[in-house]
Protein backbone atom coordinates (compact mmCIF):
# COMPACT_ATOMS: atom_id res chain seq x y z
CA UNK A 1 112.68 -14.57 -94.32
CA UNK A 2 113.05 -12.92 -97.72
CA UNK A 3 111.34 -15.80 -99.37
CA UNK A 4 109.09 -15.88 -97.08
CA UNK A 5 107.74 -12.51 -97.54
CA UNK A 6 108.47 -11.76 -100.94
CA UNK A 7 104.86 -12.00 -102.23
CA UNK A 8 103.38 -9.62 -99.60
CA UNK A 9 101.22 -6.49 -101.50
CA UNK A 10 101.11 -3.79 -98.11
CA UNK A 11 98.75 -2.40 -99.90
CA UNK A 12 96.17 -4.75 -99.21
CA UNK A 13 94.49 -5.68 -95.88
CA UNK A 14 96.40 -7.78 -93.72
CA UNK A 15 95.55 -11.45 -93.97
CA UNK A 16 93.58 -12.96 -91.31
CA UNK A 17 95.11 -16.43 -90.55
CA UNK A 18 98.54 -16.85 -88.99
CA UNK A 19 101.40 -16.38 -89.70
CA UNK A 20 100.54 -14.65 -93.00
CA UNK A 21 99.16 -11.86 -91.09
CA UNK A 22 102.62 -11.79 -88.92
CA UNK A 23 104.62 -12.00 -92.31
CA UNK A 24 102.28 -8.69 -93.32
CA UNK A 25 102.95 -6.98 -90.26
CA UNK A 26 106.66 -7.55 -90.26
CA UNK A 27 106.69 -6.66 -93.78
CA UNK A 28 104.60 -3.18 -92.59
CA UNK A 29 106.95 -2.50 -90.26
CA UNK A 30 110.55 -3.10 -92.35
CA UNK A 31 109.04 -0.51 -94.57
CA UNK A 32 108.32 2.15 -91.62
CA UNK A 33 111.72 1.89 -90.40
CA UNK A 34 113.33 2.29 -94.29
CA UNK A 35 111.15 5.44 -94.45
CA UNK A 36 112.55 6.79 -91.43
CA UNK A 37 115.80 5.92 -92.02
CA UNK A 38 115.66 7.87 -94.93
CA UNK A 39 114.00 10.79 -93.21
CA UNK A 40 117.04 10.56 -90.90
CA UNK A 41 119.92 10.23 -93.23
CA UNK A 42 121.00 7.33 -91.65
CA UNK A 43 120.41 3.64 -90.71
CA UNK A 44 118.09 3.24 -87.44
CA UNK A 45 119.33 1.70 -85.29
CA UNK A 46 118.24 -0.31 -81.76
CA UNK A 47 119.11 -1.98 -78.26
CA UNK A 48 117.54 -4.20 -75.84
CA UNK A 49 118.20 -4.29 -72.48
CA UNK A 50 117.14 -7.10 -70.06
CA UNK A 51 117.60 -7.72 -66.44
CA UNK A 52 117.97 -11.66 -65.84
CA UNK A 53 115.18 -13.85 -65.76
CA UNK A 54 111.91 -12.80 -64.77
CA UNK A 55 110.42 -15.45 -61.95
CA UNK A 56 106.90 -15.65 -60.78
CA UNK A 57 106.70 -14.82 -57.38
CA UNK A 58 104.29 -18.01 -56.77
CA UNK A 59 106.94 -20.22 -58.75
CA UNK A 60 108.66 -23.28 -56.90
CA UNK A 61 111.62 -24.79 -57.43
């Protein structure tokens, strides 16, 4: 992903076509979370909880 992303300038708009613009946004957002990590004094951190499998109701086996 590195590689990937390596050329990204945040300070220009984001890209239009896909998935440069997804590579900009997760670039965006890697540099939110440093900057308040650092506001913190520590690493942030984060969990995700899910619940099964979500089924449509009109779904058929």
């Amino acid at each position: 992903m590195n590689t990937i992303t390596s050329g990204i300038n945040l300070s220009d708009p984001a890209p239009h076509k896909e998935p440069e613009r997804q590579y900009y946004f997760i670039e965006k957002a890697k540099e939110y979370v440093r900057k308040e990590a650092e506001e913190a004094g520590r690493p942030m951190t984060f969990c995700v909880t899910t619940f099964g499998c979500q089924m449509n109701a009109v779904s058929t086996i």
